[in-house]
C-alpha atoms as a PDB file:
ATOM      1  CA  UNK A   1     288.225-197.340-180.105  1.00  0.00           C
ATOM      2  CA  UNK A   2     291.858-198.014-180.567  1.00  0.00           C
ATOM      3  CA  UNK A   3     291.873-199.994-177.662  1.00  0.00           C
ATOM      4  CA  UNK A   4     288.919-202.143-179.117  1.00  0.00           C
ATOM      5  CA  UNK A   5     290.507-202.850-182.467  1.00  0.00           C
ATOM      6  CA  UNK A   6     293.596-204.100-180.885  1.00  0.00           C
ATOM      7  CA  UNK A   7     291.308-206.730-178.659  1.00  0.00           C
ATOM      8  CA  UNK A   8     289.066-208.411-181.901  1.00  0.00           C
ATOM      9  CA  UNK A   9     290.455-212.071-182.184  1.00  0.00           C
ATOM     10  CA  UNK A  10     291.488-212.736-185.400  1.00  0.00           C
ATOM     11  CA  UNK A  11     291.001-216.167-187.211  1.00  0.00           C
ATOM     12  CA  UNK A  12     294.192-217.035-189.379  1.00  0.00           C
ATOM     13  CA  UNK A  13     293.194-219.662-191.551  1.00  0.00           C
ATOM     14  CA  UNK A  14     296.828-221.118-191.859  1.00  0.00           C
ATOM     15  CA  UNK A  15     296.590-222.143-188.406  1.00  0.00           C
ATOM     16  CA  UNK A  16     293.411-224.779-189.281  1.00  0.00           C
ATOM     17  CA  UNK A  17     293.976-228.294-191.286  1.00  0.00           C
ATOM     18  CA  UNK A  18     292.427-228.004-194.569  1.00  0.00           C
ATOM     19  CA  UNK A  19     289.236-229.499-193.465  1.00  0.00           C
ATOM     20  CA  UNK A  20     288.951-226.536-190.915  1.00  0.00           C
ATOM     21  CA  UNK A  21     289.561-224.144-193.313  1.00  0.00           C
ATOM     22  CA  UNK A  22     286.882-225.468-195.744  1.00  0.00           C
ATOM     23  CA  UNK A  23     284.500-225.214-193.503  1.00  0.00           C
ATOM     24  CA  UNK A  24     285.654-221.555-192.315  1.00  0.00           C
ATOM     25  CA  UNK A  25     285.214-220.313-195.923  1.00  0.00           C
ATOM     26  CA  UNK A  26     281.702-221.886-195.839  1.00  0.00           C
ATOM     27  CA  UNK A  27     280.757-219.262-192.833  1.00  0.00           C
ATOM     28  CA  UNK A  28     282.346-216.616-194.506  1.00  0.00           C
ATOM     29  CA  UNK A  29     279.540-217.383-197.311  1.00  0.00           C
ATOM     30  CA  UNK A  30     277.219-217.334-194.556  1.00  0.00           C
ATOM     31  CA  UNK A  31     278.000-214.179-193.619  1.00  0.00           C
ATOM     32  CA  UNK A  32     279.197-215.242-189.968  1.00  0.00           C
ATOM     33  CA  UNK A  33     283.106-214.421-190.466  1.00  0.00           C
ATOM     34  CA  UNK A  34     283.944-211.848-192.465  1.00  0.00           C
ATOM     35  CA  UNK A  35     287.633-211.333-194.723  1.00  0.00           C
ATOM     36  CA  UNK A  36     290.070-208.790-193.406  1.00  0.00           C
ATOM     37  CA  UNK A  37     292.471-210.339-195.911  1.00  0.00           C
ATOM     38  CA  UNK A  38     293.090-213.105-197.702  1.00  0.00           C
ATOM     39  CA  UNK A  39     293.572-215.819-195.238  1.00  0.00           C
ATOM     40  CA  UNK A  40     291.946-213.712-191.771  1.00  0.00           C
ATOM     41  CA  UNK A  41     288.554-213.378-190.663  1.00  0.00           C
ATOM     42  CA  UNK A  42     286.650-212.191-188.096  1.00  0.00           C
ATOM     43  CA  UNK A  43     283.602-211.851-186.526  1.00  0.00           C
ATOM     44  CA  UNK A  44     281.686-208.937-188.392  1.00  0.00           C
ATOM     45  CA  UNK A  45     279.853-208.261-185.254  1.00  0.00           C
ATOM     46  CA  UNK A  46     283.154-206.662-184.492  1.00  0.00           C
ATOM     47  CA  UNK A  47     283.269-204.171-188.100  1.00  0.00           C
ATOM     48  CA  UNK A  48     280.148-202.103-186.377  1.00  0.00           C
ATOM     49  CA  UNK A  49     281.056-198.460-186.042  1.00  0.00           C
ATOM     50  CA  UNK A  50     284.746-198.961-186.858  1.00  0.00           C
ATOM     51  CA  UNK A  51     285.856-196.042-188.752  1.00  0.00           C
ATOM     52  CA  UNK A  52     288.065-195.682-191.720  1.00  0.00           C
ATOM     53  CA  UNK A  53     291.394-195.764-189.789  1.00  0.00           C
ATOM     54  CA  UNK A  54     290.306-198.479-187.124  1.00  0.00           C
ATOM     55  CA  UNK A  55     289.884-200.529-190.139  1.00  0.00           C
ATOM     56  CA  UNK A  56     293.304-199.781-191.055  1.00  0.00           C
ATOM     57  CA  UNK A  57     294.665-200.602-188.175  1.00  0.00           C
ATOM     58  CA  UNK A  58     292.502-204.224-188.044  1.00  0.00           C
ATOM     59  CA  UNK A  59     294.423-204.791-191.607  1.00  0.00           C
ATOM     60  CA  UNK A  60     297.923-203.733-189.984  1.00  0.00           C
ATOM     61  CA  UNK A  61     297.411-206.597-187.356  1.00  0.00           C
ATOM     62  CA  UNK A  62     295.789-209.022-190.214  1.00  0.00           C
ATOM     63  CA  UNK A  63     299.486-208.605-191.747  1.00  0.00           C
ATOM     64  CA  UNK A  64     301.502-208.632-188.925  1.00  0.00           C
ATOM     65  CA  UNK A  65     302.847-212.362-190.398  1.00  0.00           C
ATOM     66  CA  UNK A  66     304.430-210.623-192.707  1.00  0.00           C
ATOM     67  CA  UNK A  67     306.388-207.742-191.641  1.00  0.00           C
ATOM     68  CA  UNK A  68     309.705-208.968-190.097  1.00  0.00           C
ATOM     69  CA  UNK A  69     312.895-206.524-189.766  1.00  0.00           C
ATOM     70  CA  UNK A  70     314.287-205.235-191.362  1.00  0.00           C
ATOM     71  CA  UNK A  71     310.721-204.459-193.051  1.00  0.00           C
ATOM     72  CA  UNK A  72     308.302-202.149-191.041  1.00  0.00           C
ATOM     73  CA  UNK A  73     305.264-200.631-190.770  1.00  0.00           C
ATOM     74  CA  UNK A  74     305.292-196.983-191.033  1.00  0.00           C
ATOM     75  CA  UNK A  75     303.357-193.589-192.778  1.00  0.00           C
ATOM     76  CA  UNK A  76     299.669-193.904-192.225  1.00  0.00           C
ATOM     77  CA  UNK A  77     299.964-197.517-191.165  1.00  0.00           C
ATOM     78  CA  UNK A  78     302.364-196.571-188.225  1.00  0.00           C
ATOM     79  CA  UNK A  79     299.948-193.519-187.685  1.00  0.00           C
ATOM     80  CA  UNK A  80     297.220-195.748-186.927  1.00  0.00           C
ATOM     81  CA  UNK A  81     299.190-197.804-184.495  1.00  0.00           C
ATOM     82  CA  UNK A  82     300.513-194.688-182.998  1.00  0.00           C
ATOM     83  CA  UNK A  83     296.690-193.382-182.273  1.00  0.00           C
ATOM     84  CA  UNK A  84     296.766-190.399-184.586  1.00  0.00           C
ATOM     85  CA  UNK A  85     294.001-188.630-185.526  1.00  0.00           C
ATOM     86  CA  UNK A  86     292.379-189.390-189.449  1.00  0.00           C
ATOM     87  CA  UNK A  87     290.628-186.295-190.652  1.00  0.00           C
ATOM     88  CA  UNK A  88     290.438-187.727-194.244  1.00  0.00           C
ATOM     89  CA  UNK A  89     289.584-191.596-194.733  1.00  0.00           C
ATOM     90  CA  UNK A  90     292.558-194.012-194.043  1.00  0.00           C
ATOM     91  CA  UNK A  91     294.281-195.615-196.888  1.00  0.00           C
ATOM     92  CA  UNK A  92     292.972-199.000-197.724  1.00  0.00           C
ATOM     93  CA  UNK A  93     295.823-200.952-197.638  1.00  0.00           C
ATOM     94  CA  UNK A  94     298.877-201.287-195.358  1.00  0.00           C
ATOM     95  CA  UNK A  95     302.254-198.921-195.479  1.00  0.00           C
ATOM     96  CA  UNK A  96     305.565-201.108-195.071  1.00  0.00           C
ATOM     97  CA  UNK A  97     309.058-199.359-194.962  1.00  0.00           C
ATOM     98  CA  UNK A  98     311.896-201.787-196.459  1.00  0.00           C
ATOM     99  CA  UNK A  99     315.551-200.292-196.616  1.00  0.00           C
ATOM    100  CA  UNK A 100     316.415-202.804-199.371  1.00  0.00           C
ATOM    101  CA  UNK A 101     314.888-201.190-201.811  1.00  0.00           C
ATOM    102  CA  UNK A 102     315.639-198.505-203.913  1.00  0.00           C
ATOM    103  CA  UNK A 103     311.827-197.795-205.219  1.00  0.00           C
ATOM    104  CA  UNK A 104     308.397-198.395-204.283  1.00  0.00           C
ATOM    105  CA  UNK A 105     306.583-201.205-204.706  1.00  0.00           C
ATOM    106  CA  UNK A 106     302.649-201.406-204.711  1.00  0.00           C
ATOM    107  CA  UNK A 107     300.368-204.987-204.033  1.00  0.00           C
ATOM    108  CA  UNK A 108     296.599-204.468-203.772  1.00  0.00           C
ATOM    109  CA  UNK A 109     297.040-204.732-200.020  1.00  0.00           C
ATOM    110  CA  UNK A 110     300.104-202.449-199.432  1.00  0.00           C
ATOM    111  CA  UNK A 111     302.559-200.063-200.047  1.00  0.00           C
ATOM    112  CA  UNK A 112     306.265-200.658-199.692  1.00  0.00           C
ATOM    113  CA  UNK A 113     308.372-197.993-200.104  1.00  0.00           C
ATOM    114  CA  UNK A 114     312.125-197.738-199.319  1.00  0.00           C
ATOM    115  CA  UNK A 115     313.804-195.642-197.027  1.00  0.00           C
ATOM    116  CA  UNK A 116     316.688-195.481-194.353  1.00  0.00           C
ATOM    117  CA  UNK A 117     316.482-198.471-191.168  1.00  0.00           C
ATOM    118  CA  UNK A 118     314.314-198.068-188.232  1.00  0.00           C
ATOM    119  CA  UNK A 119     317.014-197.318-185.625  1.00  0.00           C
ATOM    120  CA  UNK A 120     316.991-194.791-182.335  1.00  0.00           C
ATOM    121  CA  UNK A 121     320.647-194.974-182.078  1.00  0.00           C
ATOM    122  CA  UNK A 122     321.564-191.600-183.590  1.00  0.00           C
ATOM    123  CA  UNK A 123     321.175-188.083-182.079  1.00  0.00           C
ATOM    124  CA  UNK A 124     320.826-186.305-178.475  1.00  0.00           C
ATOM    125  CA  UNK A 125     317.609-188.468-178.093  1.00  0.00           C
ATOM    126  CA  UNK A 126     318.545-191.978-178.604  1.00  0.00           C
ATOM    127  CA  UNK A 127     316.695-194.389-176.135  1.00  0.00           C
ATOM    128  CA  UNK A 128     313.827-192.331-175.803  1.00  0.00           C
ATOM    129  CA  UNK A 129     310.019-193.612-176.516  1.00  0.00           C
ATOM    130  CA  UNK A 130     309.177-191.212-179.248  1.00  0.00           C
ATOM    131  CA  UNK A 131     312.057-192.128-180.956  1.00  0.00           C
ATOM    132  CA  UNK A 132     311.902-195.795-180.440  1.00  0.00           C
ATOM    133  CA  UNK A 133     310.618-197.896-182.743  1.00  0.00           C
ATOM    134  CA  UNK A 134     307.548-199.988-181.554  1.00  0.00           C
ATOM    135  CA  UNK A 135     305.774-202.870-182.760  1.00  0.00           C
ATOM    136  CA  UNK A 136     302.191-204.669-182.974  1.00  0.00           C
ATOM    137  CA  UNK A 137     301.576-208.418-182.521  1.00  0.00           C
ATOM    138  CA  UNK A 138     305.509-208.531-182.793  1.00  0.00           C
ATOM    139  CA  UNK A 139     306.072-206.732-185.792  1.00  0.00           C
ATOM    140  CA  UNK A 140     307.831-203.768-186.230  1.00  0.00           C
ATOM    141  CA  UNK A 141     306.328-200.426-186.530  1.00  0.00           C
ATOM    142  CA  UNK A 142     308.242-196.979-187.132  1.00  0.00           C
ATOM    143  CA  UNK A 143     308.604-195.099-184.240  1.00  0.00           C
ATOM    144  CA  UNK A 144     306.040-191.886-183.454  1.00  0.00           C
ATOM    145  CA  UNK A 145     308.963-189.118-184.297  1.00  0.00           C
ATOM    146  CA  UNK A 146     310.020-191.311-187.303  1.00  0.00           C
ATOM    147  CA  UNK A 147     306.063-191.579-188.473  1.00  0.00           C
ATOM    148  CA  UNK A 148     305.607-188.189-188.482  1.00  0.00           C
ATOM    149  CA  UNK A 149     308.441-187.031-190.307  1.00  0.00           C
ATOM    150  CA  UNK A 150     307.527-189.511-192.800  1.00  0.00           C
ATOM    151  CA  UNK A 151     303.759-188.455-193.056  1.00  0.00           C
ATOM    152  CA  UNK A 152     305.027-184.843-192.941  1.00  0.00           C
ATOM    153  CA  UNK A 153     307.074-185.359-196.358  1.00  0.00           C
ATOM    154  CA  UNK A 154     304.499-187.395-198.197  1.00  0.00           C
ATOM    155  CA  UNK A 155     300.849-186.325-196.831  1.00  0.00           C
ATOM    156  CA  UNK A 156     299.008-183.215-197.200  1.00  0.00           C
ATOM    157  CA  UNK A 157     299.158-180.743-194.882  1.00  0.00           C
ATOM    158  CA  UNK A 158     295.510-181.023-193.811  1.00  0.00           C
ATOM    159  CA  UNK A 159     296.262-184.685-192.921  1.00  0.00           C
ATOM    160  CA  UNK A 160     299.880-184.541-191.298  1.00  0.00           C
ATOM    161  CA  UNK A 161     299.458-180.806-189.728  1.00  0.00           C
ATOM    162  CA  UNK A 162     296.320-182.399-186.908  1.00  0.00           C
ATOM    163  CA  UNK A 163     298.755-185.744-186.129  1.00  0.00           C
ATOM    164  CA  UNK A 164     301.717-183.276-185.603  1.00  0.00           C
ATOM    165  CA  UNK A 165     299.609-181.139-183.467  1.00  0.00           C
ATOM    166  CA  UNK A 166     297.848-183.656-181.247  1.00  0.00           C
ATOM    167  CA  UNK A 167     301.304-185.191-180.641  1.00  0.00           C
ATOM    168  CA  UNK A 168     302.669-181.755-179.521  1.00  0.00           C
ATOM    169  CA  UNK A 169     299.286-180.771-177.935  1.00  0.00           C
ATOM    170  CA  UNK A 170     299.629-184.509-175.585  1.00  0.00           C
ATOM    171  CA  UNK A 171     303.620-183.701-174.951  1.00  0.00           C
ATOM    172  CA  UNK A 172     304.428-187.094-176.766  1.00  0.00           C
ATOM    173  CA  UNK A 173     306.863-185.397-178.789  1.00  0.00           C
ATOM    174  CA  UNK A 174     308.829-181.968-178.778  1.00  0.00           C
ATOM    175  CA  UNK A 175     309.574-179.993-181.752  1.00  0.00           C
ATOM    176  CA  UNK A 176     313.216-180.505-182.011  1.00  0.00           C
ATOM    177  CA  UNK A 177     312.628-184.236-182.160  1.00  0.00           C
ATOM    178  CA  UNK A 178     310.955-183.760-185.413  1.00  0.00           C
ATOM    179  CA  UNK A 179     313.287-181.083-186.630  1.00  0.00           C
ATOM    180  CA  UNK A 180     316.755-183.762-185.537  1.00  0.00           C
ATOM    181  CA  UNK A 181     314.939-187.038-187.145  1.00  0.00           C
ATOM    182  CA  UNK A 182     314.466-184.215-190.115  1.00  0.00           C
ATOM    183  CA  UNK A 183     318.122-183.590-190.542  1.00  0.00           C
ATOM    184  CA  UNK A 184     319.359-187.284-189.750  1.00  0.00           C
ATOM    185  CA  UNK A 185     318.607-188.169-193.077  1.00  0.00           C
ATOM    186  CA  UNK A 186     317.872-187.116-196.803  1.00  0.00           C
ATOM    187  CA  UNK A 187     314.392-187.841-197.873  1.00  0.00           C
ATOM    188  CA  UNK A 188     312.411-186.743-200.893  1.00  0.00           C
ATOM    189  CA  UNK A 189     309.607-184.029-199.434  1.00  0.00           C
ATOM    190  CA  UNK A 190     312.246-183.064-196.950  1.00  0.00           C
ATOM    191  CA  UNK A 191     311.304-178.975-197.590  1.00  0.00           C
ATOM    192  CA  UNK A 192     307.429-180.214-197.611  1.00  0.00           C
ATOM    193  CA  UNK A 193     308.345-181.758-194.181  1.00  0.00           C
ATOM    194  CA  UNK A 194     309.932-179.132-193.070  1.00  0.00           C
ATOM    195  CA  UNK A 195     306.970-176.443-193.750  1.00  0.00           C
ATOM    196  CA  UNK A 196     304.882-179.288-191.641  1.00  0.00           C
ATOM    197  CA  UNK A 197     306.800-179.681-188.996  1.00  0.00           C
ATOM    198  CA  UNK A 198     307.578-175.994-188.644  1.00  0.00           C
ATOM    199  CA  UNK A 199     303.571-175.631-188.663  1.00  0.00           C
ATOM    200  CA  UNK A 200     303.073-177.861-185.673  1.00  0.00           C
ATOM    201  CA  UNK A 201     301.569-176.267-182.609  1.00  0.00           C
ATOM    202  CA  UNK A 202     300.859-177.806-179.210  1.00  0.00           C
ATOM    203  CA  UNK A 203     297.624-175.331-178.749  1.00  0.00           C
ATOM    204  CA  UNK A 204     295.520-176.578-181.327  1.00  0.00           C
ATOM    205  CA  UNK A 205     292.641-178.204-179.632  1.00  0.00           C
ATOM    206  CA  UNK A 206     291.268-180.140-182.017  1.00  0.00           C
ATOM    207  CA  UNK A 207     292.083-181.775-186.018  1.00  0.00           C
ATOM    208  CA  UNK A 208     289.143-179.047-187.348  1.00  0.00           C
ATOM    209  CA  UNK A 209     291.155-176.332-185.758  1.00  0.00           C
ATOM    210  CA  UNK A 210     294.874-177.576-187.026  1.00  0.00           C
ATOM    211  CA  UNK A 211     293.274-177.462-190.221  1.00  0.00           C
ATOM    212  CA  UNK A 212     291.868-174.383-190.298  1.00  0.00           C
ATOM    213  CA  UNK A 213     295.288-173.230-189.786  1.00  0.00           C
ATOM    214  CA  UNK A 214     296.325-174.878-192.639  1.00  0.00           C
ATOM    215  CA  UNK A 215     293.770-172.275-194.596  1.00  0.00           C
ATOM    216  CA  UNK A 216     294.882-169.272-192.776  1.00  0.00           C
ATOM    217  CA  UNK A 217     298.439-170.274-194.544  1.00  0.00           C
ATOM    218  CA  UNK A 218     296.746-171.453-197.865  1.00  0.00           C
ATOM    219  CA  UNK A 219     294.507-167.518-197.908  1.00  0.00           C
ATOM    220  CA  UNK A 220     297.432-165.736-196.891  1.00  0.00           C
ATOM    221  CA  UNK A 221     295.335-164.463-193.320  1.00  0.00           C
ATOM    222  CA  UNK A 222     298.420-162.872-190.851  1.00  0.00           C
ATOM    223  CA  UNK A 223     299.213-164.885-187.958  1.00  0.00           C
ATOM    224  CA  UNK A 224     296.539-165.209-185.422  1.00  0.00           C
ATOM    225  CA  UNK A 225     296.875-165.969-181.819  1.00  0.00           C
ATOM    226  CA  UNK A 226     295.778-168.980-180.591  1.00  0.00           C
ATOM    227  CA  UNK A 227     293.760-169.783-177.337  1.00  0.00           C
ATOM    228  CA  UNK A 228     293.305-166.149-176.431  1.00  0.00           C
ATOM    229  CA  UNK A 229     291.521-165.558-173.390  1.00  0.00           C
ATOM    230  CA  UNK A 230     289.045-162.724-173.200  1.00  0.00           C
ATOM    231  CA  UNK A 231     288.800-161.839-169.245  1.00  0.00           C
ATOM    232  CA  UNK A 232     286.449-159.333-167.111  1.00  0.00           C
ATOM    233  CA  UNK A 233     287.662-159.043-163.156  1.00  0.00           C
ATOM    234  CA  UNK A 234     284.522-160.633-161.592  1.00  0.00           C
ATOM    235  CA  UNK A 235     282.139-161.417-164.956  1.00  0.00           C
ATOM    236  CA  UNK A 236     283.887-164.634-166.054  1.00  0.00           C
ATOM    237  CA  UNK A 237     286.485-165.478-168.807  1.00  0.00           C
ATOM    238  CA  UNK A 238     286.261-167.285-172.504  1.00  0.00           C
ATOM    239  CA  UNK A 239     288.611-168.140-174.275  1.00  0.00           C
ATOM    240  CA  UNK A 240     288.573-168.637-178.492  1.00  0.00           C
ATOM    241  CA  UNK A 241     290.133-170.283-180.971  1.00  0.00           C
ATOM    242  CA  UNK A 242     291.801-167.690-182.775  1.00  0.00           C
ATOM    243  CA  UNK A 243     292.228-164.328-182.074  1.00  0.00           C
ATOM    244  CA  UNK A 244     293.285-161.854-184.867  1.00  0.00           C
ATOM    245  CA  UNK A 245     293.725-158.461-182.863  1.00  0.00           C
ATOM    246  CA  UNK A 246     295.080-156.022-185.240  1.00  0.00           C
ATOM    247  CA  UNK A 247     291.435-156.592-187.125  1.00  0.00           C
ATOM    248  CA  UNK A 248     289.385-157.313-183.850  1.00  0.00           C
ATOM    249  CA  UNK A 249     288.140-160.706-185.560  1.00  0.00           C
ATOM    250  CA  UNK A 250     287.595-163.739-183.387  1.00  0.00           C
ATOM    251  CA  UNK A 251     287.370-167.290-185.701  1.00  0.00           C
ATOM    252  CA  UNK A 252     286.128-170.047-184.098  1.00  0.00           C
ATOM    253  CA  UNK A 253     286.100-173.272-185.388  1.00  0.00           C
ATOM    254  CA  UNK A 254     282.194-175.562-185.168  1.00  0.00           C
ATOM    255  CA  UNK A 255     283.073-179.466-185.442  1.00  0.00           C
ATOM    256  CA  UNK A 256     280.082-181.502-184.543  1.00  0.00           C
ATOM    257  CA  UNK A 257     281.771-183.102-182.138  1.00  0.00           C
ATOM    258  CA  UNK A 258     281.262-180.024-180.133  1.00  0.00           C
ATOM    259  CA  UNK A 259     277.517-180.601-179.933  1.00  0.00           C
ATOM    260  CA  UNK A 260     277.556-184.501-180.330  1.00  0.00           C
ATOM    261  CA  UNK A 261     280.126-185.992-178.759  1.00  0.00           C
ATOM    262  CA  UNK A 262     279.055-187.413-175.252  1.00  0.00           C
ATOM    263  CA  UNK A 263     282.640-186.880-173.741  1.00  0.00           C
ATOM    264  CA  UNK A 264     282.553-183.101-175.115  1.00  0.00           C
ATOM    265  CA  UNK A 265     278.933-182.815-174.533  1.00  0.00           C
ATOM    266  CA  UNK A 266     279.822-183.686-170.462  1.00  0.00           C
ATOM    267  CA  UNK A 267     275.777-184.581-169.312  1.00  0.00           C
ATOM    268  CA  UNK A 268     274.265-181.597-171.262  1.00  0.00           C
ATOM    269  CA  UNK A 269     272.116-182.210-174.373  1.00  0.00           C
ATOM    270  CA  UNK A 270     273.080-180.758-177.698  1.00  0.00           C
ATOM    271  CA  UNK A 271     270.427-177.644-176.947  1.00  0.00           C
ATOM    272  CA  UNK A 272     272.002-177.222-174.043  1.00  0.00           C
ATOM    273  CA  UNK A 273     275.782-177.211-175.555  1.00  0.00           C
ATOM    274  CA  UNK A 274     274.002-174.559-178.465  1.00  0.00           C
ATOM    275  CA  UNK A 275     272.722-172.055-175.610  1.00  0.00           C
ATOM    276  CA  UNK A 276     275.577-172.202-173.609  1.00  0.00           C
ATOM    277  CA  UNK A 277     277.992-171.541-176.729  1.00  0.00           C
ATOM    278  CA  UNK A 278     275.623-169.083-177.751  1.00  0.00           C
ATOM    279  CA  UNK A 279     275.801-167.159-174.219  1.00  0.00           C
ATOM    280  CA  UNK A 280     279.756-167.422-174.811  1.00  0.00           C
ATOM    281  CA  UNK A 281     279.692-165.687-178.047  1.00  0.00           C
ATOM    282  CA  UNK A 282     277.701-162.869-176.216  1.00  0.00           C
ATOM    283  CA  UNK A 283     280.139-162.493-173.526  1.00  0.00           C
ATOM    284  CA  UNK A 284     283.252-162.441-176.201  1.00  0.00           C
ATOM    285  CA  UNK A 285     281.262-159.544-178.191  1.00  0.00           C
ATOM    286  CA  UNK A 286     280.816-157.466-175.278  1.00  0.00           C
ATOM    287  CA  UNK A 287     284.095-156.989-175.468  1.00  0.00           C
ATOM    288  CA  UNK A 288     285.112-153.179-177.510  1.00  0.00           C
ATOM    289  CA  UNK A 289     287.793-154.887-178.867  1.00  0.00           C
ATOM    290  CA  UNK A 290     286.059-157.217-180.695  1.00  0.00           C
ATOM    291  CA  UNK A 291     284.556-156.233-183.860  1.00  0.00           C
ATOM    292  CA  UNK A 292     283.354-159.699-185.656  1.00  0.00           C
ATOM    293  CA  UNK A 293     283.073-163.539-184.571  1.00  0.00           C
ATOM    294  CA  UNK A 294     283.291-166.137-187.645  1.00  0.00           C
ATOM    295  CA  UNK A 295     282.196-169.231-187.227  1.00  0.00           C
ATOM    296  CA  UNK A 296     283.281-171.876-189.481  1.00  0.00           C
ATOM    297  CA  UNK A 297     281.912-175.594-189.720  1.00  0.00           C
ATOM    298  CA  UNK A 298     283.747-178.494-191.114  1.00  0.00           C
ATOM    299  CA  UNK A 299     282.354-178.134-194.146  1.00  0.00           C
ATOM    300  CA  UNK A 300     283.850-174.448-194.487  1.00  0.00           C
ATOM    301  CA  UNK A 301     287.401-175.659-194.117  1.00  0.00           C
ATOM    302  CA  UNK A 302     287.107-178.112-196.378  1.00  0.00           C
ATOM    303  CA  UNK A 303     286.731-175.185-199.385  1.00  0.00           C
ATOM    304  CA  UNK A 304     288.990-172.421-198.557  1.00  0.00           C
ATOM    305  CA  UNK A 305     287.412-170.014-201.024  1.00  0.00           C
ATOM    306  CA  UNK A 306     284.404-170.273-198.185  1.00  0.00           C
ATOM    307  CA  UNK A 307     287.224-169.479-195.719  1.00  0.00           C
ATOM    308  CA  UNK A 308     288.859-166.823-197.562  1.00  0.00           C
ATOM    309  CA  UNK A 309     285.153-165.007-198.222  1.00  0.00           C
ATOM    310  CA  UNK A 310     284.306-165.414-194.488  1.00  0.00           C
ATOM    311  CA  UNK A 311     287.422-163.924-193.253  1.00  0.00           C
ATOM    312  CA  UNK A 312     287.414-160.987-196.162  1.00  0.00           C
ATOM    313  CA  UNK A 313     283.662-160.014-194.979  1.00  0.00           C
ATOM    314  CA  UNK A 314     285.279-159.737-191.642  1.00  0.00           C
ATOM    315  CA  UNK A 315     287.897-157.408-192.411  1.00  0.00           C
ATOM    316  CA  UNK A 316     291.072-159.722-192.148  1.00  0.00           C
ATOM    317  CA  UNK A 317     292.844-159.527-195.165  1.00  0.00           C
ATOM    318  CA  UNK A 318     293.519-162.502-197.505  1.00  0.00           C
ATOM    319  CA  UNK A 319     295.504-163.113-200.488  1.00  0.00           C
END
């Protein structure tokens, strides 16, 4: 999908005479171009099935024009353009970084906050790509590290906690790059970033399961272990999302992708994907060690009372 937003052609209207542009306002009341922004269309053929933050990134690129050093794109803009993963809907308008100034400043379209200059020329990992800042359709854009410090200061934890740990999980980043681009300069949320940062684990498989690490901290659960692997010489292996083995409780985490997706779903139709996760669960209770499975959904983790309740029934204790 990322890939597709960055290939829809955009018409900029400054680019026609006046007479062109007349007439390109006239489709737009048609219904055959459609406003990104004031002043660039496209086709709306291309809006079909975008989601929240592919539509953020379409406005980043509509507003390219007018980014320029030492402005740049950064937070959830830069997040987008980076290929992070959204679990809440994307802002609605753009996220610019300006060093110049010395407080925010808000348009309908964007954000601009201040903050120090984009710059990878500090620190044991100066000239490397996840410290480097980047750009799209020449503007600038903050680098990854630099993004997610940023995000991890400002945004909750259930939206910066799944970018931190898909960026760890894909090895585009190591932990000590967040924690030096931490210390190389004062920001406001810096003890917010570091609880973030300090949360970010490259064995979450998926945004529902950072989150649902974000509720074991919120409920107070002890730490579990992640990816645990339940094995039997000869009779297979499984291994679960969380493991909590002083209780003998096994959480796993249900997104729908599990049972929708066509890359997850590999061939097999979602009745298929149910029975075979069903004959897992079988073969993880047959084990003495394990006294409960939880299941939770998406829309579990999105109330942690539901979490805290389904974890208390199961014997792990919560705050």
């Amino acid at each position: 999908m990322h890939d597709r937003v960055l290939a829809i052609p955009l018409v900029r209207t400054g680019d026609h005479p006046s007479a062109e542009r007349r007439a390109l306002q006239r489709r737009v009341h048609r219904g055959s171009l459609a406003p990104v922004r004031p002043g660039v269309l496209v086709d709306p053929s291309h809006l079909q099935g975008l989601r929240s933050e592919d539509r953020l990134l379409l406005l980043v690129r509509a507003t390219t024009s007018s980014v320029e050093l030492p402005r740049a794109f950064s937070h959830s803009s830069a997040a987008a353009v980076h290929g992070l993963p959204f679990v809440a809907p994307a802002p609605t308008r753009v996220d610019v970084l300006d060093p110049r100034l010395t407080r925010p400043e808000t348009t309908a379209l964007g954000r601009v906050r201040p903050g120090p200059e984009i710059d990878d020329t500090h620190g044991r990992w100066a000239g490397t790509p996840p410290t480097m800042p980047t750009e799209i359709d020449g503007a600038p854009v903050t680098s990854l590290v630099r993004t997610l410090v940023d995000l991890s200061a400002t945004a909750p934890l259930d939206d910066v906690v799944p970018m931190i740990d898909q960026a760890l999980h894909d090895r585009r980043v190591l932990p000590e790059m967040l924690l030096d681009e931490l210390a190389a300069h004062e920001r406001k949320g810096s003890e917010k970033a570091g609880t973030a940062i300090g949360m970010g684990s490259a064995l979450s498989g998926s945004p529902a399961e950072s989150v649902c690490r974000v509720r074991f901290r919120q409920v107070g659960t002890p730490e579990p272990v992640q990816q645990h692997e339940f094995r039997r010489a000869g009779g297979g292996t499984a291994v679960v999302d969380f493991w909590f083995p002083d209780q003998g409780v096994v959480v796993e985490v249900d997104g729908r992708a599990k049972y929708e997706d066509p890359t997850m779903l590999d061939g097999r139709t979602t009745a298929e994907a149910h029975w075979q996760e069903k004959r897992r669960e079988d073969f993880v209770r047959s084990f003495p060690e394990v006294r409960f499975v939880v299941r939770l959904s998406w829309a579990d983790l999105m109330q942690p009372d539901r979490v805290r309740a389904a974890l208390r029934r199961a014997g792990v204790p919560c705050r």
